[in-house]
Every structure is written in structure tokens, then in C-alpha cells.
C-alpha atoms as a PDB file:
ATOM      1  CA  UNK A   1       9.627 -19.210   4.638  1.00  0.00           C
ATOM      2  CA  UNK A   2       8.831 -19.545   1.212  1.00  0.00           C
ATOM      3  CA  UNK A   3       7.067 -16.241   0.514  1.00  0.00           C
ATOM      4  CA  UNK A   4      10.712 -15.224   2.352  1.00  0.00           C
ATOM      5  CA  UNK A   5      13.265 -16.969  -0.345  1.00  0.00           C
ATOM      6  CA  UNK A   6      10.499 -15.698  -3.302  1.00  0.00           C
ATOM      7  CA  UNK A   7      10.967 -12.291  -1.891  1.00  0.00           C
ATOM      8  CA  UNK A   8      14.838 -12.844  -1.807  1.00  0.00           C
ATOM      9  CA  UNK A   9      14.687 -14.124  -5.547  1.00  0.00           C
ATOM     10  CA  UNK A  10      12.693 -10.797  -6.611  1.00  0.00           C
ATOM     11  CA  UNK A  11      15.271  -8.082  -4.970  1.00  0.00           C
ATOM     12  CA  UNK A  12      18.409 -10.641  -6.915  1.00  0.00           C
ATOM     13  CA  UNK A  13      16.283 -10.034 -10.052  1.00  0.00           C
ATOM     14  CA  UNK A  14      16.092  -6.359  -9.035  1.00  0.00           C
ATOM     15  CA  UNK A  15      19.643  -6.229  -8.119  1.00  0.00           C
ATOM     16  CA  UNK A  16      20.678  -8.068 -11.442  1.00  0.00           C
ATOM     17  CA  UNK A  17      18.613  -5.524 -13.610  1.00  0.00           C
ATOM     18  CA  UNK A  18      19.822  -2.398 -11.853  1.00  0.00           C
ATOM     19  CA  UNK A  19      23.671  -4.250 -12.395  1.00  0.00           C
ATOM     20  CA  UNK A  20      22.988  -4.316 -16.138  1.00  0.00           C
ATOM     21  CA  UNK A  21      21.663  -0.424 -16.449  1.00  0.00           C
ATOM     22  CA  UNK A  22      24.453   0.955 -13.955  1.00  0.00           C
ATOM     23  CA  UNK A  23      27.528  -1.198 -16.273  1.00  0.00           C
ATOM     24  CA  UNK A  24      25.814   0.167 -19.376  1.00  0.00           C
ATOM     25  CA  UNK A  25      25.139   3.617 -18.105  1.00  0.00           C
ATOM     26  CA  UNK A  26      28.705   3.870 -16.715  1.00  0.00           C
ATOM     27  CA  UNK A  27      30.149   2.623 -20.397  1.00  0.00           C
ATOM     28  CA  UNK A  28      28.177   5.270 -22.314  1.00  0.00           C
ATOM     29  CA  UNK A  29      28.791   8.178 -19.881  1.00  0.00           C
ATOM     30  CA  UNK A  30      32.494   7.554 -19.959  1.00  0.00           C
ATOM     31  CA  UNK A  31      32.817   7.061 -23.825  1.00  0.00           C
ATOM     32  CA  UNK A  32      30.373  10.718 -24.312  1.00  0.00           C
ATOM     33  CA  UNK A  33      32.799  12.187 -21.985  1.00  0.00           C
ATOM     34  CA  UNK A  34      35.838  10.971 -23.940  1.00  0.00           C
ATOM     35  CA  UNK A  35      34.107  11.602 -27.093  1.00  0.00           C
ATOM     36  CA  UNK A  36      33.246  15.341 -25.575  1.00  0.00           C
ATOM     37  CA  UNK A  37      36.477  15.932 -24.183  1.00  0.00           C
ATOM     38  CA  UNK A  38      38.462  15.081 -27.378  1.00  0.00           C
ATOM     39  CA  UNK A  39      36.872  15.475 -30.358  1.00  0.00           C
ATOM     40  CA  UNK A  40      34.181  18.280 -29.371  1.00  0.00           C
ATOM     41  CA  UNK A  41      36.897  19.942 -27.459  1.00  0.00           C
ATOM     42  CA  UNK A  42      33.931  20.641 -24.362  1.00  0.00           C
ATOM     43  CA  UNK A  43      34.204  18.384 -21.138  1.00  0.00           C
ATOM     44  CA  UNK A  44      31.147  17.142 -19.465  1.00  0.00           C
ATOM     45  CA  UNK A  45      31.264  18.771 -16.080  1.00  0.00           C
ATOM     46  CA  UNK A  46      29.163  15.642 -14.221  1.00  0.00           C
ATOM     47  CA  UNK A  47      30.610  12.268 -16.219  1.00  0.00           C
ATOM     48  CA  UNK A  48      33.298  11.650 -13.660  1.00  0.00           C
ATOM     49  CA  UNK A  49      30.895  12.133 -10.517  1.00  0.00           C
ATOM     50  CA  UNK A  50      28.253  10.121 -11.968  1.00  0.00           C
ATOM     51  CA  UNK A  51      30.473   7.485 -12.973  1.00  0.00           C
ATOM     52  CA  UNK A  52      32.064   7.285 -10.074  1.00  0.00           C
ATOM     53  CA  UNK A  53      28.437   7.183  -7.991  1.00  0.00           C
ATOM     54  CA  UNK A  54      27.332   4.367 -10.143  1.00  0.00           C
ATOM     55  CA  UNK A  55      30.537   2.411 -10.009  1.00  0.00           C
ATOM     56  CA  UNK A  56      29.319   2.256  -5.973  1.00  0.00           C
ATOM     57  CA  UNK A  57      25.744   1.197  -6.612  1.00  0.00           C
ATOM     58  CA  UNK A  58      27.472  -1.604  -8.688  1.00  0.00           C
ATOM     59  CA  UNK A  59      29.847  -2.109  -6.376  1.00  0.00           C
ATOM     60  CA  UNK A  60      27.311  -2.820  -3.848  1.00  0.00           C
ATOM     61  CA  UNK A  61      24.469  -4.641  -6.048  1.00  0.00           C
ATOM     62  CA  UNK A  62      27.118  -6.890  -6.995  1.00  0.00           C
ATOM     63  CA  UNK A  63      28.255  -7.568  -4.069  1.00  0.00           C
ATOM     64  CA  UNK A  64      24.844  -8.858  -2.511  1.00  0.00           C
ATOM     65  CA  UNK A  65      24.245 -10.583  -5.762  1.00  0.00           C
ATOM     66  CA  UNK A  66      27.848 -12.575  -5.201  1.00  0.00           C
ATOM     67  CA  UNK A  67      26.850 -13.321  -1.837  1.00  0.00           C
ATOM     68  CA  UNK A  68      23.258 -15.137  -2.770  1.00  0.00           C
ATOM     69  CA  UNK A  69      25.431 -16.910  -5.121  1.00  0.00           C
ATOM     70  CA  UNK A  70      28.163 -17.918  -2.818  1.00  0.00           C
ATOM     71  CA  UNK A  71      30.659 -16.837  -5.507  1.00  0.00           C
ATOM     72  CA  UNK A  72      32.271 -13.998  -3.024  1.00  0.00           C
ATOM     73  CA  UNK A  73      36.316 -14.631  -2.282  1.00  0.00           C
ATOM     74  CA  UNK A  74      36.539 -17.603   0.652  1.00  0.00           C
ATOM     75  CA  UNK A  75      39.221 -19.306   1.935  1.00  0.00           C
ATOM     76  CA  UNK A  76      37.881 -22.406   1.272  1.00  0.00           C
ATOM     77  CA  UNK A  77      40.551 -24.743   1.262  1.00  0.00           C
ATOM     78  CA  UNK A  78      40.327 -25.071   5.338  1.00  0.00           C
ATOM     79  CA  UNK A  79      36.741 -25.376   5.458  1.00  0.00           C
ATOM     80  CA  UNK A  80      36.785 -28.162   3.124  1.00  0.00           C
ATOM     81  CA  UNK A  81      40.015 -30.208   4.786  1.00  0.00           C
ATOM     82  CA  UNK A  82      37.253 -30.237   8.001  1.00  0.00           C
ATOM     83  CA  UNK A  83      34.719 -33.349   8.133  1.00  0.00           C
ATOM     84  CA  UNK A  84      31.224 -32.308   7.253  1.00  0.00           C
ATOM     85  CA  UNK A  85      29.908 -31.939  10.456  1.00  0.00           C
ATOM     86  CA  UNK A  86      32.618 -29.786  11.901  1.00  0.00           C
ATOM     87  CA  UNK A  87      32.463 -28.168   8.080  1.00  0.00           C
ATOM     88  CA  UNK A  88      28.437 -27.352   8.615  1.00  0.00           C
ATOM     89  CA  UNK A  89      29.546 -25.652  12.398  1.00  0.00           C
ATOM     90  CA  UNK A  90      32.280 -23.627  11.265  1.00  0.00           C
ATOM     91  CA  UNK A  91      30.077 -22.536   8.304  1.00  0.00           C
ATOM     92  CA  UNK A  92      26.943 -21.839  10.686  1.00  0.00           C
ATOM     93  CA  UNK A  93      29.556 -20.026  12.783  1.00  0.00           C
ATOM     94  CA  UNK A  94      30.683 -17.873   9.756  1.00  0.00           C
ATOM     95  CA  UNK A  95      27.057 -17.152   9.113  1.00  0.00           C
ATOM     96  CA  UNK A  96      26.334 -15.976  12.678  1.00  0.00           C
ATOM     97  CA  UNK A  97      29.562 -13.420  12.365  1.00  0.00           C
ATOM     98  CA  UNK A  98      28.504 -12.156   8.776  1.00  0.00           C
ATOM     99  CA  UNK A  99      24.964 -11.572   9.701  1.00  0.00           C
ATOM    100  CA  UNK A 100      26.192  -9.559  13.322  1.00  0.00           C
ATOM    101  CA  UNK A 101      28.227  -7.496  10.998  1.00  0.00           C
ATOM    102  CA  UNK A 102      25.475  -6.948   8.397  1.00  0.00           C
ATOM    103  CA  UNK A 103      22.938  -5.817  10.897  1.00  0.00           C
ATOM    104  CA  UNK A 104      25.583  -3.044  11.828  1.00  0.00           C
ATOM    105  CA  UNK A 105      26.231  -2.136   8.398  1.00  0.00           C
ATOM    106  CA  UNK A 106      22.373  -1.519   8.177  1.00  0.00           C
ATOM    107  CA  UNK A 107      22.038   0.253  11.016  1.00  0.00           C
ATOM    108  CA  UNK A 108      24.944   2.574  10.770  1.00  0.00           C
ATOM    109  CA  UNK A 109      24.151   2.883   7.114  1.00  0.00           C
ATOM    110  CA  UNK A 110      20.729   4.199   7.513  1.00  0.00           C
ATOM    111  CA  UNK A 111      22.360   6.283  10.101  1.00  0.00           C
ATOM    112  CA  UNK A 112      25.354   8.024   7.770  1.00  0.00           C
ATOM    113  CA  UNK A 113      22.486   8.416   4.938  1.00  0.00           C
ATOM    114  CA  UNK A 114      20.714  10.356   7.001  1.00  0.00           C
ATOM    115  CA  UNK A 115      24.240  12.696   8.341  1.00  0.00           C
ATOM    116  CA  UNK A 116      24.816  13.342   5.035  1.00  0.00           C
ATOM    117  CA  UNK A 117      21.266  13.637   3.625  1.00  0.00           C
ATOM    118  CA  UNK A 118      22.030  17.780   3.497  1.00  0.00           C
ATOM    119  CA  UNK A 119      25.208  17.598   1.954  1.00  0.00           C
ATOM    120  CA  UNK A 120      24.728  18.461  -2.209  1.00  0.00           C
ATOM    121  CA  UNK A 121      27.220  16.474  -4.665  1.00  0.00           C
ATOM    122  CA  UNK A 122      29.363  19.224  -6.406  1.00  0.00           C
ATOM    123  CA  UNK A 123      28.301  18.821  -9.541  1.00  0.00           C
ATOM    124  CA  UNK A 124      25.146  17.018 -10.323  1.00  0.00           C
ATOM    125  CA  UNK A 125      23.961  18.491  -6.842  1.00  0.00           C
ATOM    126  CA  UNK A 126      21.786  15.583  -6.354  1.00  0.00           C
ATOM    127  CA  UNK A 127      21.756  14.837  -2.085  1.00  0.00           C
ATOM    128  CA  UNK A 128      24.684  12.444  -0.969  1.00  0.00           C
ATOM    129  CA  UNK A 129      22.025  10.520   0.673  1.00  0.00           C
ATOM    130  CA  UNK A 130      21.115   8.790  -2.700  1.00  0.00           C
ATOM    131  CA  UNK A 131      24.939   7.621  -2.532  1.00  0.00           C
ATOM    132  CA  UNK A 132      25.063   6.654   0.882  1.00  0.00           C
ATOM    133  CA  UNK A 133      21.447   4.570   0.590  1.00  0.00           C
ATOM    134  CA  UNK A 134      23.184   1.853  -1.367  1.00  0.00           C
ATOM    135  CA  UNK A 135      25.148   0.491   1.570  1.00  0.00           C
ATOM    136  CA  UNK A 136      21.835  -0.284   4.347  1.00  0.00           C
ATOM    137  CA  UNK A 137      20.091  -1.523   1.008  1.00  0.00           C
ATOM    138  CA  UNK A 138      22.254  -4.097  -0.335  1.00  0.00           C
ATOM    139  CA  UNK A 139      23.529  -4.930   3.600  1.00  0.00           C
ATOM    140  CA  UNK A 140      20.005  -5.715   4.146  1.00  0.00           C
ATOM    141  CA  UNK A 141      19.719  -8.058   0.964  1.00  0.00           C
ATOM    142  CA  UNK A 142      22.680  -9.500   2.197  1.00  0.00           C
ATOM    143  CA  UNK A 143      21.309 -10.079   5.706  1.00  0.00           C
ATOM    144  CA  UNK A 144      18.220 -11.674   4.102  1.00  0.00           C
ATOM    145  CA  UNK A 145      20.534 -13.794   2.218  1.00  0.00           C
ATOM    146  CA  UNK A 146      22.383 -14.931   5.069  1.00  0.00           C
ATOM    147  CA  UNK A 147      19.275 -15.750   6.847  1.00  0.00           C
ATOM    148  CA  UNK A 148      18.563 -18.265   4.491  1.00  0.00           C
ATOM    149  CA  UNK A 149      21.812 -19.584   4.721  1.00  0.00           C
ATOM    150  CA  UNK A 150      21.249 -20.163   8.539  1.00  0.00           C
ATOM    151  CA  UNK A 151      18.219 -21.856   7.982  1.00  0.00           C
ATOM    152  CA  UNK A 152      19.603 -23.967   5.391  1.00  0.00           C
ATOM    153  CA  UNK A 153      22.442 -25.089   7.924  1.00  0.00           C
ATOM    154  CA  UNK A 154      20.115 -25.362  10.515  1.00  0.00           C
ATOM    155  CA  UNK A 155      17.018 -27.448   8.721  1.00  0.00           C
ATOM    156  CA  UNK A 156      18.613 -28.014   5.354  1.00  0.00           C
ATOM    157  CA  UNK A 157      17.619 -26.379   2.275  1.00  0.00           C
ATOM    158  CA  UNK A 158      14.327 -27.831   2.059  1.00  0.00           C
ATOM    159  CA  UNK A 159      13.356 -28.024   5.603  1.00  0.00           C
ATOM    160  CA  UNK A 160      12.271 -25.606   8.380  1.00  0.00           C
ATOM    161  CA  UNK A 161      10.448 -22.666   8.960  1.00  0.00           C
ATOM    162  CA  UNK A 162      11.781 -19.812  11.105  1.00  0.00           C
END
């Protein structure tokens, strides 16, 4: 389990360092478009597309990040009114459900990556399948994430191999 959680750790690093060039990239395409548009008086064809494509990436990178962080939106205020031990169930419960719904977002993921592998984006005309990727990718982080939330309800953070 422990080769597991270091493997986790490495694709959050990952995750985080992709987060940090798509924000950056996304800032400095937009401001050389406005710059282009306005002062050069000559639009860049692609900015919008490829800002919009990496606003999904980050959209998605975040999101797994947030979840291995527990720092997603949760109505929390129920879950902590419960004792602990109904609080652990409910939570292993909610962990059960998010980890059923992340294995379909894999699989039908890897599945709409490959409908639309064919299809070219208008203008960088780059295969939609590099847009589509992100969503089995970071569902898959997530699913390894909630994993180790399982086991951490089950056997406690320090215990228990799977």
C-alpha cells in the first residue's frame, strides 16, 4: 500500500505542476490575444480554442487535486451533527458511491476519447481526443484517491493493506 499512496503523491505533484503551466499558459495566451487584437490590429485565430481547452485540463487537474485534499464543496454540517461512528459509515458510504461513479467516468471516458479521436479541433486542428483524455485521467486519480480514503476508513490511515 505504500508504493500505492507514493504513487498517488507523484501524479498530485504531476497534477500540481501541469495546474501551474496550464494557469500561466492560459494568462499569457489571453493577454497576446488582447494585445494582438487591439493594439496590432491582427487577432490570433487559435487563443480562444486553446484557452478554452486548457481551462478543461485545469478544470479537471484541479479537481482531482481538491479531492486528495478533501477541500472539494461538502455538505458537511450533517455529517458532522452524526456521532463518529455513524460519521465514519456515512463517510465510507459516500466513498463507495463516489468511487462507483468514478469507475464509470473512466470507463465511458476512455470510451468518448476514443468516438471522438477522428474529429479535428477547428482551429489548432489538433484531435479532440487530447481534450476528451483529461476526463478518464484525472477520474482515475480520483479513483486512486478514493481508494485510499476507503482504506483509511476501513484500517485507519496508518493501518491495512488491501
Amino acid at each position: 500500500m505504500h508504493i500505492f499512496i507514493k504513487a498517488i503523491d507523484a501524479v498530485d505533484r504531476v497534477f500540481r505542476y501541469l495546474l501551474i503551466f496550464f494557469m500561466v499558459e492560459i494568462t499569457f495566451v489571453i493577454s497576446l490575444a488582447v494585445i494582438s487584437r487591439y493594439f496590432l490590429n491582427s487577432p490570433i485565430y487559435w487563443a480562444e480554442e486553446v484557452t478554452r481547452y486548457s481551462f478543461v485540463w485545469a478544470t479537471f487537474l484541479g479537481a482531482g487535486c481538491a479531492y486528495r485534499q478533501k477541500e472539494l464543496v461538502a455538505m458537511s454540517v450533517v455529517l458532522n451533527a452524526l456521532p463518529p461512528n455513524a460519521r465514519s459509515l456515512v463517510q465510507l458510504i459516500l466513498e463507495i458511491i463516489i468511487g462507483c461513479f468514478l469507475v464509470l467516468a473512466v470507463i465511458f471516458g476512455i470510451k468518448m476519447t476514443k468516438v471522438v479521436a477522428p474529429q479535428l479541433a477547428v482551429s489548432t486542428r489538433i484531435s479532440l481526443a487530447w481534450l476528451y483524455c483529461v476526463v478518464p485521467i484525472s477520474c482515475a486519480f480520483m479513483l486512486m484517491t478514493c481508494i485510499e480514503n476507503i482504506r483509511d476508513l476501513v484500517w485507519g490511515s496508518q493501518g491495512g493493506d488491501l
